[in-house]
C-alpha atoms as a PDB file:
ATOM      1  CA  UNK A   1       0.000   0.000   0.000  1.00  0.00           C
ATOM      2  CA  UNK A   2       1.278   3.633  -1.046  1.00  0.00           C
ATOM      3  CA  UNK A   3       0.757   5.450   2.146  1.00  0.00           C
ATOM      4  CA  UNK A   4       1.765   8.523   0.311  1.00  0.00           C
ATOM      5  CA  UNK A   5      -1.485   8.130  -1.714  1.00  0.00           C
ATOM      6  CA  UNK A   6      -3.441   7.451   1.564  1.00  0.00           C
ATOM      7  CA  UNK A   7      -2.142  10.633   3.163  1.00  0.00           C
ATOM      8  CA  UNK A   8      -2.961  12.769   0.179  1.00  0.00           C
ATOM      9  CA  UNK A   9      -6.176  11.436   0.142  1.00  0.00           C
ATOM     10  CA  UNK A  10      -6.937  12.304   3.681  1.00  0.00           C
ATOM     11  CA  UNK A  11      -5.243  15.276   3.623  1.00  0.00           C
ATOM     12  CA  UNK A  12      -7.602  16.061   0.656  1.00  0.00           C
ATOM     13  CA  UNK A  13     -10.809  14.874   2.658  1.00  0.00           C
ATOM     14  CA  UNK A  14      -9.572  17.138   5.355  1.00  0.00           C
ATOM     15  CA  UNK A  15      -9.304  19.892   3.739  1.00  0.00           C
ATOM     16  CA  UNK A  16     -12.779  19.430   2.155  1.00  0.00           C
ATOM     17  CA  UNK A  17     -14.247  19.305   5.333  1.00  0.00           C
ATOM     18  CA  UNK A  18     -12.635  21.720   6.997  1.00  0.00           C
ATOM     19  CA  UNK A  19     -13.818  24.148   3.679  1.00  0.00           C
ATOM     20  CA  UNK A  20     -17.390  22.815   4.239  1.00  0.00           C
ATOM     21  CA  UNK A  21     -16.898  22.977   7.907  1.00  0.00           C
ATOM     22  CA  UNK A  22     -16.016  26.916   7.237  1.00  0.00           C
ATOM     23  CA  UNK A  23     -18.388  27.683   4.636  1.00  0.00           C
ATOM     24  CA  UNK A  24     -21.089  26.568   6.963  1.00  0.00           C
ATOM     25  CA  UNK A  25     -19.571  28.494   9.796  1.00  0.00           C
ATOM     26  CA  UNK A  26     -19.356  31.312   7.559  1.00  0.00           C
ATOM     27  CA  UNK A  27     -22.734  31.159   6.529  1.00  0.00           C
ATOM     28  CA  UNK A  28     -24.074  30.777   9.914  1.00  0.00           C
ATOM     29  CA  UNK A  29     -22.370  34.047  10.651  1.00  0.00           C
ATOM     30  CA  UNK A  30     -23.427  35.702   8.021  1.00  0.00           C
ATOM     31  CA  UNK A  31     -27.251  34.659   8.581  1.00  0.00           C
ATOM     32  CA  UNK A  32     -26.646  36.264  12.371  1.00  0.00           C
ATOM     33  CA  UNK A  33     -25.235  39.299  10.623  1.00  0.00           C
ATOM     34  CA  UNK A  34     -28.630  39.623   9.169  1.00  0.00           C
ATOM     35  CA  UNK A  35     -30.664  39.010  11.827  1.00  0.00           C
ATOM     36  CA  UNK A  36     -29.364  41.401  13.622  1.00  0.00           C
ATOM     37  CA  UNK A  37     -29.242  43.791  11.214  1.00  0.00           C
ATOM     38  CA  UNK A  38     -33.062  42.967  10.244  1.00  0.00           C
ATOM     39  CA  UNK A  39     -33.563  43.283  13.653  1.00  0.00           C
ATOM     40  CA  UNK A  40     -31.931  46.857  13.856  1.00  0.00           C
ATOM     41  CA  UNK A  41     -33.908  47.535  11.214  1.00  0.00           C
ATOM     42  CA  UNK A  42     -37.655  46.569  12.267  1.00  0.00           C
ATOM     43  CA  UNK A  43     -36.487  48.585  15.705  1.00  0.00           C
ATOM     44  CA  UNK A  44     -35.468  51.724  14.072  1.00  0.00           C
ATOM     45  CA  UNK A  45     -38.820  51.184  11.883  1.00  0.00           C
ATOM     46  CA  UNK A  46     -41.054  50.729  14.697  1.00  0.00           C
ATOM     47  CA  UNK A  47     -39.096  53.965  16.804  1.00  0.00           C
ATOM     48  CA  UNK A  48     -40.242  55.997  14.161  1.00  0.00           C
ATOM     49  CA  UNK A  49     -43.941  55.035  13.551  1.00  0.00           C
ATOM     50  CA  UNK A  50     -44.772  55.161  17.357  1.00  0.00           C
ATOM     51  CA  UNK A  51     -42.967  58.662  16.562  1.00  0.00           C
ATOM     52  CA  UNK A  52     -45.329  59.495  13.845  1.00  0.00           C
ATOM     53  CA  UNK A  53     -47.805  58.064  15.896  1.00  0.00           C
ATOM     54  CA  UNK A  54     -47.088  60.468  19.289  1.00  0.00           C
ATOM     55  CA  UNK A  55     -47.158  63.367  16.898  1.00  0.00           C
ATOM     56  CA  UNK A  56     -50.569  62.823  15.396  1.00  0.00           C
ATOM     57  CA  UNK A  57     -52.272  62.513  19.254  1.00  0.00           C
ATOM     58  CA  UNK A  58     -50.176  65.048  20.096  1.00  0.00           C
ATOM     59  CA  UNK A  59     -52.087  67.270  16.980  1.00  0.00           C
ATOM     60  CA  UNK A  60     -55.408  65.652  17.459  1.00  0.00           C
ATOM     61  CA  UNK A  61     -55.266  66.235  21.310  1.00  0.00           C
ATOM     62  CA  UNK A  62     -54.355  70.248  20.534  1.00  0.00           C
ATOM     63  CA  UNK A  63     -57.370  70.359  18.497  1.00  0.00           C
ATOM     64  CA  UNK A  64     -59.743  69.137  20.391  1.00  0.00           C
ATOM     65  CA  UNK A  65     -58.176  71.374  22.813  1.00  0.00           C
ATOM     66  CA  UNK A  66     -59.005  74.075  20.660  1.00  0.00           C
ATOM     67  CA  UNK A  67     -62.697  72.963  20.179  1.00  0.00           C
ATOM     68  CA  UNK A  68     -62.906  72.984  23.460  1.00  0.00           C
ATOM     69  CA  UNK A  69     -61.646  75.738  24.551  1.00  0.00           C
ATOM     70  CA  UNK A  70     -63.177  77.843  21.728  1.00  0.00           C
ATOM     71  CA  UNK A  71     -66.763  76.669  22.961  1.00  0.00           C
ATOM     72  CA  UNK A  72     -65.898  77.810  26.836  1.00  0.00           C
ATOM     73  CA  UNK A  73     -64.690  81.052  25.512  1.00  0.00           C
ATOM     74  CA  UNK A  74     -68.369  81.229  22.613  1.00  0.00           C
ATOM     75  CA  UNK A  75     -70.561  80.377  25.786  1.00  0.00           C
ATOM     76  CA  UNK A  76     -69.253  83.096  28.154  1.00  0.00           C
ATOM     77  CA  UNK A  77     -69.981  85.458  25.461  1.00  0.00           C
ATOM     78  CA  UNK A  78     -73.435  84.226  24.771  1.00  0.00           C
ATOM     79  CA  UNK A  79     -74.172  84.317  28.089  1.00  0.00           C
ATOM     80  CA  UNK A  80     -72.468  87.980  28.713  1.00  0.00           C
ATOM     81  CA  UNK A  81     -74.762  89.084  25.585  1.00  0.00           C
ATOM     82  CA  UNK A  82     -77.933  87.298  27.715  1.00  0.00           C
ATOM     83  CA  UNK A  83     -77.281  89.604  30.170  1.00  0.00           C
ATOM     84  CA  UNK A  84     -76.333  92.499  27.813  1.00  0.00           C
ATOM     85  CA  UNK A  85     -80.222  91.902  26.448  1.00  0.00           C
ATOM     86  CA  UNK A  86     -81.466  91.436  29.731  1.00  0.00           C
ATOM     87  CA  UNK A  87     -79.785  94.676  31.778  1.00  0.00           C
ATOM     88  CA  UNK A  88     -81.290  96.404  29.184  1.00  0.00           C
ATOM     89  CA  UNK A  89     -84.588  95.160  28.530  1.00  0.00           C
ATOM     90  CA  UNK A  90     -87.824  97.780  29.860  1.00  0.00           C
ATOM     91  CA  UNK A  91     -88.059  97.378  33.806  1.00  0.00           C
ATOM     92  CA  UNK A  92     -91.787  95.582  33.255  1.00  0.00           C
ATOM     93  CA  UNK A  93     -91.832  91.721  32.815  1.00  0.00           C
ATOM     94  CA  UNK A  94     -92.370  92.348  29.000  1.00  0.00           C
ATOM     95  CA  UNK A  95     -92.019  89.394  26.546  1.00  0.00           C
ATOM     96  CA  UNK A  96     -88.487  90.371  25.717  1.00  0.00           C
ATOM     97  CA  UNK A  97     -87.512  90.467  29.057  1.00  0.00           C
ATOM     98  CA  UNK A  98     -89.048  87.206  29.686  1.00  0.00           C
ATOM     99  CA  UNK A  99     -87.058  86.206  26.458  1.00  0.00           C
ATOM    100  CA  UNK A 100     -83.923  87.234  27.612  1.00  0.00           C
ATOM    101  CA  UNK A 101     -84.267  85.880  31.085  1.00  0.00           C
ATOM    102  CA  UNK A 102     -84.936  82.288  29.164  1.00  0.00           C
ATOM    103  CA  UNK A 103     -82.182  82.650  26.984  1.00  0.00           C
ATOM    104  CA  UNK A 104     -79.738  83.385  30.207  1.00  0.00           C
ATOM    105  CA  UNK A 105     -80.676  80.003  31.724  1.00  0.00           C
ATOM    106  CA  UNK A 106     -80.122  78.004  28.484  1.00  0.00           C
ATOM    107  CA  UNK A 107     -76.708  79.814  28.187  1.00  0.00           C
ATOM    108  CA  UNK A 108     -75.498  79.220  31.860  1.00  0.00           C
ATOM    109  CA  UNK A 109     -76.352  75.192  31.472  1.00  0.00           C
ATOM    110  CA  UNK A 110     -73.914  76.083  28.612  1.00  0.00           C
ATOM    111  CA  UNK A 111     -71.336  77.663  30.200  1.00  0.00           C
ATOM    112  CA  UNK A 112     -71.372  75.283  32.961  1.00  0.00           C
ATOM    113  CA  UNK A 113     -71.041  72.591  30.420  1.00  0.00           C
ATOM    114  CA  UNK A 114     -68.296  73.795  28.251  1.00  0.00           C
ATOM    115  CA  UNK A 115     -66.638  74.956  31.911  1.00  0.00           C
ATOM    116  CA  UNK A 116     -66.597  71.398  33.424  1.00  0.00           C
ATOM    117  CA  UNK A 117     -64.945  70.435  29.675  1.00  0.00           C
ATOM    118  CA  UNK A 118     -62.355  73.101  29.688  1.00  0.00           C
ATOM    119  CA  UNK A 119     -61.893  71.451  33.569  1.00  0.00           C
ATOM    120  CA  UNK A 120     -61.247  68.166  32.366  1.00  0.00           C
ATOM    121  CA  UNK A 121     -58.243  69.280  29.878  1.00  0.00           C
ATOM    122  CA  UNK A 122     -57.036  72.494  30.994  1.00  0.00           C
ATOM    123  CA  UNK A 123     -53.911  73.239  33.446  1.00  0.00           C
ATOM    124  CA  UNK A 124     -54.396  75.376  36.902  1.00  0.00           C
ATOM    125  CA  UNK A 125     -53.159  78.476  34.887  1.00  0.00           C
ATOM    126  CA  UNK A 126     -56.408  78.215  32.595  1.00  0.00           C
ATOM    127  CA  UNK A 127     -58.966  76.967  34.844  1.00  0.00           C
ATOM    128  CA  UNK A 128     -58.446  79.524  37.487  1.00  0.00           C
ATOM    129  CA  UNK A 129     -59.220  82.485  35.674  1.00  0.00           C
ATOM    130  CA  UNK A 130     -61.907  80.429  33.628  1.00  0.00           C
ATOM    131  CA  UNK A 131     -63.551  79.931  37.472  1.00  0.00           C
ATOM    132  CA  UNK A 132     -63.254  83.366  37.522  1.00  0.00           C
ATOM    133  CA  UNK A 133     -65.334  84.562  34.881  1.00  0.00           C
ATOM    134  CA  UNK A 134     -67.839  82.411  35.701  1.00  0.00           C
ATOM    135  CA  UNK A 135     -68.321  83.311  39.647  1.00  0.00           C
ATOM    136  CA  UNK A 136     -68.190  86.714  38.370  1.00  0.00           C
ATOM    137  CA  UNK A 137     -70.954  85.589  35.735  1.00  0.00           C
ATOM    138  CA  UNK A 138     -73.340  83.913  38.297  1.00  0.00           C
ATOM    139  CA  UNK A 139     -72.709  87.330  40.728  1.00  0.00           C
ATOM    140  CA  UNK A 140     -73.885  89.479  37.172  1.00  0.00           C
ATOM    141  CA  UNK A 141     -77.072  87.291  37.728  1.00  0.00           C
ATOM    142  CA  UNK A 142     -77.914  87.825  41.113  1.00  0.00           C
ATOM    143  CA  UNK A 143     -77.522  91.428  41.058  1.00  0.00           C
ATOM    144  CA  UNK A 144     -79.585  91.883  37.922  1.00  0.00           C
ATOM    145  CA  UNK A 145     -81.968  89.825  39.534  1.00  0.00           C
ATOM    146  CA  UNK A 146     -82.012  91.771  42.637  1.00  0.00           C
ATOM    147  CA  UNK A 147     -82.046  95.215  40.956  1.00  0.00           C
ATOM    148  CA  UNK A 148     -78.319  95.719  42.177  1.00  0.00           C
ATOM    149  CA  UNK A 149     -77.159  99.038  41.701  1.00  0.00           C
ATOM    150  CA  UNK A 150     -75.243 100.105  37.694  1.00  0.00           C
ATOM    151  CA  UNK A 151     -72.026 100.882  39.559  1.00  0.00           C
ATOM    152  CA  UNK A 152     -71.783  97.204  40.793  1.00  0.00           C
ATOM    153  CA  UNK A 153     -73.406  95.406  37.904  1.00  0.00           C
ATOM    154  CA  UNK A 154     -70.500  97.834  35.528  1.00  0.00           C
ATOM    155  CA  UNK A 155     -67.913  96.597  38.116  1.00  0.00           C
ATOM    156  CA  UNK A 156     -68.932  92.818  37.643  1.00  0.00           C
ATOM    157  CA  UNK A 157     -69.083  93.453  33.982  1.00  0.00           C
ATOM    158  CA  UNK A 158     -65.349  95.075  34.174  1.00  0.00           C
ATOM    159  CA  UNK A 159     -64.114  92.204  36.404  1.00  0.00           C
ATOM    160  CA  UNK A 160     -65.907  89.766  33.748  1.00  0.00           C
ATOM    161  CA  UNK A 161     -63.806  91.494  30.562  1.00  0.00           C
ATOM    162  CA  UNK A 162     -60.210  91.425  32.726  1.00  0.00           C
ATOM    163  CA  UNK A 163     -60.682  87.590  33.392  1.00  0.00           C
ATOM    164  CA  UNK A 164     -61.806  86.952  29.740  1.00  0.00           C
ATOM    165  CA  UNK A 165     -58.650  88.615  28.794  1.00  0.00           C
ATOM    166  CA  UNK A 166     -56.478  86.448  31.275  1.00  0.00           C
ATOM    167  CA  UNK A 167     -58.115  83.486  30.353  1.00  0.00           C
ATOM    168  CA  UNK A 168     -57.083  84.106  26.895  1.00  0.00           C
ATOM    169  CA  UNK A 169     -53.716  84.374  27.117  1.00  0.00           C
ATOM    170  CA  UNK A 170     -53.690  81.160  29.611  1.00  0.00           C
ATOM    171  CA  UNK A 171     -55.334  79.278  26.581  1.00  0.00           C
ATOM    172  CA  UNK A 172     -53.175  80.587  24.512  1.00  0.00           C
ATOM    173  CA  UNK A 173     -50.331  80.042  26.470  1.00  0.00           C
ATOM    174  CA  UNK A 174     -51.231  76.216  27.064  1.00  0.00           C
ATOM    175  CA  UNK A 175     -51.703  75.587  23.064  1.00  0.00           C
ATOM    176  CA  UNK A 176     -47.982  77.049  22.684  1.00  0.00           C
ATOM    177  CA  UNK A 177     -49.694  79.845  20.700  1.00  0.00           C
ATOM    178  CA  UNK A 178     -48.784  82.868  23.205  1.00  0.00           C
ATOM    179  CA  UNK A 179     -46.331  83.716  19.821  1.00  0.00           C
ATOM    180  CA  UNK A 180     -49.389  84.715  17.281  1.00  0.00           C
ATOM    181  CA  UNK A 181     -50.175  88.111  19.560  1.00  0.00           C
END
């Protein structure tokens, strides 16, 4: 027997084992390589739609904000033009002042409803001014209703318009919109 022919021939089978051997090792490594870039990948991916998705509640949550807020601020004027009609309406229980006295209690069960929504969303900074307005509201009642003298009913009325304006700005201030003036 030519053991020099045996030993090539292992040698050989060696050598083509230890390729296959390394090609599969290879291989294997280079399937990890892809996981983990995949994986990199479908992370990144997934960062940046729970980004996209933070943004739009972010922009839907500032709206209805707005709607909100909007409707607090629409119902205290209502209600201020109620009274408006109402201070101003002949002394007699006429129709119109019967009117206006009906339209004052539909617009204070609006006011309190689009104050307890603005209460629900809105920081201290907006609801304390917002509270405001609308004890100074319910006072604008009770001395209208009690024949209270002009001066205080024009005091109310002045106290009304300062709170309005700080309740504004708070509003404002909250929907990072203090910048538009």
């Amino acid at each position: 027997m030519d053991w020099t022919v045996v030993v090539s021939t292992a040698i050989t089978g060696a050598v083509g084992i230890a390729g296959v051997a390394g090609t599969l090792w290879q291989g294997k490594r280079g399937r990890e390589a892809q996981a983990r870039d995949l994986t990199r990948s479908l992370e990144a991916t997934t960062e940046n739609l729970n980004l996209g998705i933070d943004a739009e509640n972010k922009r839907a949550r500032e709206a209805e904000k707005r709607r909100i807020y909007a409707a607090c601020l629409s119902a205290f004027s209502e209600i201020l033009l109620a009274l408006v009609q109402y201070r101003f309406s002949s002394s007699t229980a006429s129709a119109g002042e019967r009117h206006a006295s009906i339209t004052i209690s539909k617009q204070r069960d609006v006011m309190y409803k689009a104050t307890n929504e603005v209460g629900l969303i809105a920081p201290v900074d907006v609801a304390k001014p917002m509270d405001q307005i609308t004890a100074k509201i319910l006072d604008m009642i009770v001395a209208m209703d009690t024949n209270a003298a002009a001066e205080e009913i024009d005091s109310l009325s002045t106290e009304v318009g300062s709170a309005q304006t700080r309740l504004r700005i708070a509003m404002r201030t909250d929907l990072d919109e203090s910048r538009l003036g």
